[in-house]
N, C-alpha and C. Protein backbone atom coordinates (compact mmCIF):
# COMPACT_ATOMS: atom_id res chain seq x y z
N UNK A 1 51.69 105.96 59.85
CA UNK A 1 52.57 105.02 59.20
C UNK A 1 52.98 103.96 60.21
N UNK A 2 53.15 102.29 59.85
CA UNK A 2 53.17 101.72 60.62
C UNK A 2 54.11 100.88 60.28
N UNK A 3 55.34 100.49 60.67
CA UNK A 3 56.65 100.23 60.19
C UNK A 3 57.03 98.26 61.20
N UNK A 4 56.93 97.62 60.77
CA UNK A 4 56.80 96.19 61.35
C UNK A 4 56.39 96.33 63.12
N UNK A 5 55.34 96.55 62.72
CA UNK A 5 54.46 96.23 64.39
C UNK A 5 54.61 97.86 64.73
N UNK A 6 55.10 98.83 64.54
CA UNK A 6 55.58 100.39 65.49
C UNK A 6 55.52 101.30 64.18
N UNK A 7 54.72 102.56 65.29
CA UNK A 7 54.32 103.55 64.23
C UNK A 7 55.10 104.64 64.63
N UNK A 8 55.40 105.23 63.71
CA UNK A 8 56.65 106.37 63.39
C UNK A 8 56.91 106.89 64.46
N UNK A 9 55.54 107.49 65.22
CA UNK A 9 56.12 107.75 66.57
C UNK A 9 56.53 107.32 67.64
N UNK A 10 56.34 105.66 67.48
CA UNK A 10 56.79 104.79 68.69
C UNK A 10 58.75 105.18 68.29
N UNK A 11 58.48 104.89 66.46
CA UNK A 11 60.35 104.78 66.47
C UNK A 11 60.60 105.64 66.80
N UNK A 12 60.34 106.96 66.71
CA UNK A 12 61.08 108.37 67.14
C UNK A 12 61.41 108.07 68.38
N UNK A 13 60.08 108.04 69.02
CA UNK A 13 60.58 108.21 70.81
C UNK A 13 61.56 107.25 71.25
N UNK A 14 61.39 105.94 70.51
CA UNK A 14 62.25 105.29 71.05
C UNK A 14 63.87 105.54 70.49
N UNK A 15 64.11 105.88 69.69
CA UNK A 15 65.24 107.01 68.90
C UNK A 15 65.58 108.01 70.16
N UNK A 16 65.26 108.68 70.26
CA UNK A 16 65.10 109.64 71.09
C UNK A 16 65.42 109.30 72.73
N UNK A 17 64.70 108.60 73.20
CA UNK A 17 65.09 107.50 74.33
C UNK A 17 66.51 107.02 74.60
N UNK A 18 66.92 106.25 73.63
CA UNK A 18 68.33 105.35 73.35
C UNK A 18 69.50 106.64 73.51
N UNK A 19 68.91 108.08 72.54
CA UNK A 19 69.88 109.32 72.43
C UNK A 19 70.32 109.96 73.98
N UNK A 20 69.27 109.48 74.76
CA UNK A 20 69.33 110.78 75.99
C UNK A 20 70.78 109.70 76.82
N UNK A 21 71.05 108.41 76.31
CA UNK A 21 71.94 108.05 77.24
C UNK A 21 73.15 108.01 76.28
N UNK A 22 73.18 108.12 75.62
CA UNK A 22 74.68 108.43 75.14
C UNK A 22 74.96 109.64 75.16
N UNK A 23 76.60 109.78 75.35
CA UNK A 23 77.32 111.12 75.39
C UNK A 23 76.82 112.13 74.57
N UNK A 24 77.01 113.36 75.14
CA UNK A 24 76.64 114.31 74.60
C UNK A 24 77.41 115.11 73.49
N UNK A 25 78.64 114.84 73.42
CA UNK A 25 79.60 115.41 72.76
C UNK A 25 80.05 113.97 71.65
N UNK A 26 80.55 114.25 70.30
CA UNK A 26 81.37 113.33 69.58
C UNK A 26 82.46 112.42 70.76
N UNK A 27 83.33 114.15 71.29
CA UNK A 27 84.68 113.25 72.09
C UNK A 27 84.12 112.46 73.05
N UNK A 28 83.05 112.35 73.25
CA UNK A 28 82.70 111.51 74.67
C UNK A 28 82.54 110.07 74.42
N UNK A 29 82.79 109.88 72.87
CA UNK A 29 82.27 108.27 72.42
C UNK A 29 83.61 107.98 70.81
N UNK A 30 84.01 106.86 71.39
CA UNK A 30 84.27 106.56 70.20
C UNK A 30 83.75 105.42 69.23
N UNK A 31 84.01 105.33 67.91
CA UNK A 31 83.43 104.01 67.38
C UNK A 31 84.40 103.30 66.90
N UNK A 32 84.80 102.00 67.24
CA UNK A 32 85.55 100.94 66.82
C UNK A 32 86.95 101.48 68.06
N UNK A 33 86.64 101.20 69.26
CA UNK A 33 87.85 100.94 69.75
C UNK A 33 87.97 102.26 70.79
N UNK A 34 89.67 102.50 71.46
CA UNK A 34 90.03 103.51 72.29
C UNK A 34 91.08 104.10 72.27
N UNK A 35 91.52 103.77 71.00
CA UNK A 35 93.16 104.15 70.91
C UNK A 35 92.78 106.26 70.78
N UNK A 36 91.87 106.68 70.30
CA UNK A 36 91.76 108.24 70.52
C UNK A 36 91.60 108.61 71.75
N UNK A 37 90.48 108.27 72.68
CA UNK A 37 90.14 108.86 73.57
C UNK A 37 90.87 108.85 74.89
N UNK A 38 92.03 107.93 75.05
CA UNK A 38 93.27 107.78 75.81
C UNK A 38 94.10 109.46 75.97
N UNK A 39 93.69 109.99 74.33
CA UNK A 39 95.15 111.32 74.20
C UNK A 39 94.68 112.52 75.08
N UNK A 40 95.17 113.12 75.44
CA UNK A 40 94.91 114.58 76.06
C UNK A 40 94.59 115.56 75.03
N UNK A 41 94.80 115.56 73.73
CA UNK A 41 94.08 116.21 72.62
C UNK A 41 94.19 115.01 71.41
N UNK A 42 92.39 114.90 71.27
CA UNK A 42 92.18 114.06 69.98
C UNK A 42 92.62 114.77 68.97
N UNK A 43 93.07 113.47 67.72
CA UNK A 43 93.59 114.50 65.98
C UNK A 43 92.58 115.44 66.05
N UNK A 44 91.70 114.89 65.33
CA UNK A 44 90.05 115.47 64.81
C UNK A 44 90.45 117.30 65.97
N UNK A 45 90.92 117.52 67.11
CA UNK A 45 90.70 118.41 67.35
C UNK A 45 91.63 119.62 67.35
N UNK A 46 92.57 118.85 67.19
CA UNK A 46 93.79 119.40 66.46
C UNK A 46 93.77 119.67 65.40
N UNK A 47 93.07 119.22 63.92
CA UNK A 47 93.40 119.23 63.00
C UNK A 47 92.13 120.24 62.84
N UNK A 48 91.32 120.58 63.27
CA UNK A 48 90.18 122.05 63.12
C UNK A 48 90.46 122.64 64.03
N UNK A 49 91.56 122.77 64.75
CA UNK A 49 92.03 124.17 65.42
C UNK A 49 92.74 124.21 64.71
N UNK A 50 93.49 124.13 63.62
CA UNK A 50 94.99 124.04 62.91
C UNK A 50 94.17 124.38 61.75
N UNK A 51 93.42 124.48 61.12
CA UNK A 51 92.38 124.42 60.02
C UNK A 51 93.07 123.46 59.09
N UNK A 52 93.69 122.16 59.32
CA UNK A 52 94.53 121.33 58.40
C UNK A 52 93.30 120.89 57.29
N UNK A 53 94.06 120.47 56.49
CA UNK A 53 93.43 119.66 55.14
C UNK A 53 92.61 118.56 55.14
N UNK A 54 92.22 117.62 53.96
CA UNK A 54 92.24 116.06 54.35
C UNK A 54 93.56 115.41 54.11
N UNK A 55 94.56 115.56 53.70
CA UNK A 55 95.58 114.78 53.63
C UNK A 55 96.88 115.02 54.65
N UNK A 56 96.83 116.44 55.20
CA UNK A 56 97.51 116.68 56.45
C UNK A 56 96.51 115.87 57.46
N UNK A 57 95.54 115.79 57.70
CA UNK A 57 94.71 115.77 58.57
C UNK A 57 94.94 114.36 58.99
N UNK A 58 94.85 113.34 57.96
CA UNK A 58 95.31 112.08 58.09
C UNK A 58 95.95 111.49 58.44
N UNK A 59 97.59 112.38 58.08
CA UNK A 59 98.78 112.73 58.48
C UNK A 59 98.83 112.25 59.80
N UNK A 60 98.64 113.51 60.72
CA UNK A 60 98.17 113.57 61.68
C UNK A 60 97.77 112.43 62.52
N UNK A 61 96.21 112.19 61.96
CA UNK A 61 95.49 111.10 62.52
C UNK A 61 96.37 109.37 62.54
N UNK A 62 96.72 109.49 61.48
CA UNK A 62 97.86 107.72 61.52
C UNK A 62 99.04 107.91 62.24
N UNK A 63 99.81 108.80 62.30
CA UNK A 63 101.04 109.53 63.24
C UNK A 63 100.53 109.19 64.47
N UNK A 64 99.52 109.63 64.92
CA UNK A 64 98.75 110.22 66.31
C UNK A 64 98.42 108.30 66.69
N UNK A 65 97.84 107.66 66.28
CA UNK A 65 97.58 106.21 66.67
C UNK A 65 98.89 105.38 66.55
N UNK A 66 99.45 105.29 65.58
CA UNK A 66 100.56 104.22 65.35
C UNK A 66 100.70 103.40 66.24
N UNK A 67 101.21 104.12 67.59
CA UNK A 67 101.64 102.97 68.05
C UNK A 67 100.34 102.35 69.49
N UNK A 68 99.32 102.89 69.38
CA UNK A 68 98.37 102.10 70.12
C UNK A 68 97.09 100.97 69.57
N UNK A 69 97.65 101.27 68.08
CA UNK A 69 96.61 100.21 67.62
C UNK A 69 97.30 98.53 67.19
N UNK A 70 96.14 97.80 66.89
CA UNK A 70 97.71 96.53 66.72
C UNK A 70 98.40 96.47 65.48
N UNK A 71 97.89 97.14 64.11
CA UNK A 71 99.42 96.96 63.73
C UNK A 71 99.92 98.47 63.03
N UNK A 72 100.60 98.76 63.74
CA UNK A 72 100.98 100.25 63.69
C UNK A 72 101.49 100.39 62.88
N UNK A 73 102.49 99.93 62.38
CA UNK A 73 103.32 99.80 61.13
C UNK A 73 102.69 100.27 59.97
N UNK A 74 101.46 99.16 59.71
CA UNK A 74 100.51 99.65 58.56
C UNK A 74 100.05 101.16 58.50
N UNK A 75 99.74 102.05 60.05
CA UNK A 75 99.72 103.36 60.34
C UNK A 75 100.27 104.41 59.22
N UNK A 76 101.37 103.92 60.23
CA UNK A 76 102.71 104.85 59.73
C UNK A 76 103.01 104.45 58.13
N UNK A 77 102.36 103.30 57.05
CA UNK A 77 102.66 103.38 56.04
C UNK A 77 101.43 104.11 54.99
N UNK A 78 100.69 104.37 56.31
CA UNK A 78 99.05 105.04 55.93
C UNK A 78 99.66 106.47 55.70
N UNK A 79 100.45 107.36 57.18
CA UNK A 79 100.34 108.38 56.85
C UNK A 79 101.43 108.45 55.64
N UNK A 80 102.68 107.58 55.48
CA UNK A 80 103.22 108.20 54.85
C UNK A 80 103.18 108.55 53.38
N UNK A 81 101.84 106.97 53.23
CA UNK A 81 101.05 107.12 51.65
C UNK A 81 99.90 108.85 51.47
N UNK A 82 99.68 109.01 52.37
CA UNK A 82 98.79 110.80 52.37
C UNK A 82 100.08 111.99 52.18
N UNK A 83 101.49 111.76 52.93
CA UNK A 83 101.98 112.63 53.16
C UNK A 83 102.72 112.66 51.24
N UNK A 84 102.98 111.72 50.99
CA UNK A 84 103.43 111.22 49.30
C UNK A 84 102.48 112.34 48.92
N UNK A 85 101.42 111.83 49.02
CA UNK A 85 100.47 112.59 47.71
C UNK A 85 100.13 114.27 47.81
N UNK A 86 100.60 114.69 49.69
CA UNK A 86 100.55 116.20 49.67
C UNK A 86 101.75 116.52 49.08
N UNK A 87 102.96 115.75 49.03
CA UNK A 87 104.04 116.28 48.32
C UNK A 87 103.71 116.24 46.87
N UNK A 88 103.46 115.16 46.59
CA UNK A 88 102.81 115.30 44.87
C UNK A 88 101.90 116.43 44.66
N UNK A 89 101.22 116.79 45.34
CA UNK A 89 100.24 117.96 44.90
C UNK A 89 101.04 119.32 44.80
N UNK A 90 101.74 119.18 46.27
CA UNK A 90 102.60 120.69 46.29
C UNK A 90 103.54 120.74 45.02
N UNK A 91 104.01 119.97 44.96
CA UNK A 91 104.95 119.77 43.82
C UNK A 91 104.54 119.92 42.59
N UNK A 92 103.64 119.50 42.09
CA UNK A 92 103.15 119.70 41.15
C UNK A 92 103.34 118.52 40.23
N UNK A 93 103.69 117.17 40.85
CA UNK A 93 103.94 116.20 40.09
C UNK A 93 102.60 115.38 39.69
C-alpha cells in the first residue's frame, strides 16, 4: 500500500521513530500547556487512586488548576457547574 509517496511501512517506522523520543509515561507530557505537571500529585492521579467518578473527578480537576491557568474564575465556575449536577443526582432532583 502506498499512501502519498510512502508505503505503510515507511509510515509505521517513521511512527515508531517520532514514539521512541517522547516520554514514556502519560505524566511525562502534557497537551495544551503546564498548569498539571507543576503539582506534586496530578488530578488524573488522584482521582484513580480515590476510584472518583466523572463528575467528582472534574471536581477535582477545575479545583486543582484554578488558579494557574488564565482565567480561573471560569475554573471554579466549571467545577462548581459538575459539583451542581453530583448534588442533583445524589439528590434525586
Amino acid at each position: 500500500m502506498v499512501i502519498r509517496g510512502h508505503t505503510l511501512n515507511d509510515i509505521i517506522r517513521e511512527t515508531l521513530d517520532e514514539n521512541k523520543s517522547t516520554p514514556s509515561t502519560a505524566n511525562d507530557r502534557q497537551e495544551g500547556g503546564t498548569h498539571y505537571k507543576q503539582l506534586t500529585i496530578q488530578p488524573w492521579d488522584y482521582i484513580v487512586a480515590n476510584d472518583l467518578g466523572y463528575l467528582e473527578g472534574n471536581v477535582v480537576k477545575y479545583v486543582t488548576r484554578w488558579q494557574t491557568k488564565g482565567n480561573g474564575v471560569q475554573d471554579l465556575l466549571k467545577a462548581r457547574h459538575y459539583l451542581d449536577k453530583l448534588l442533583e443526582v445524589n439528590n434525586g432532583n
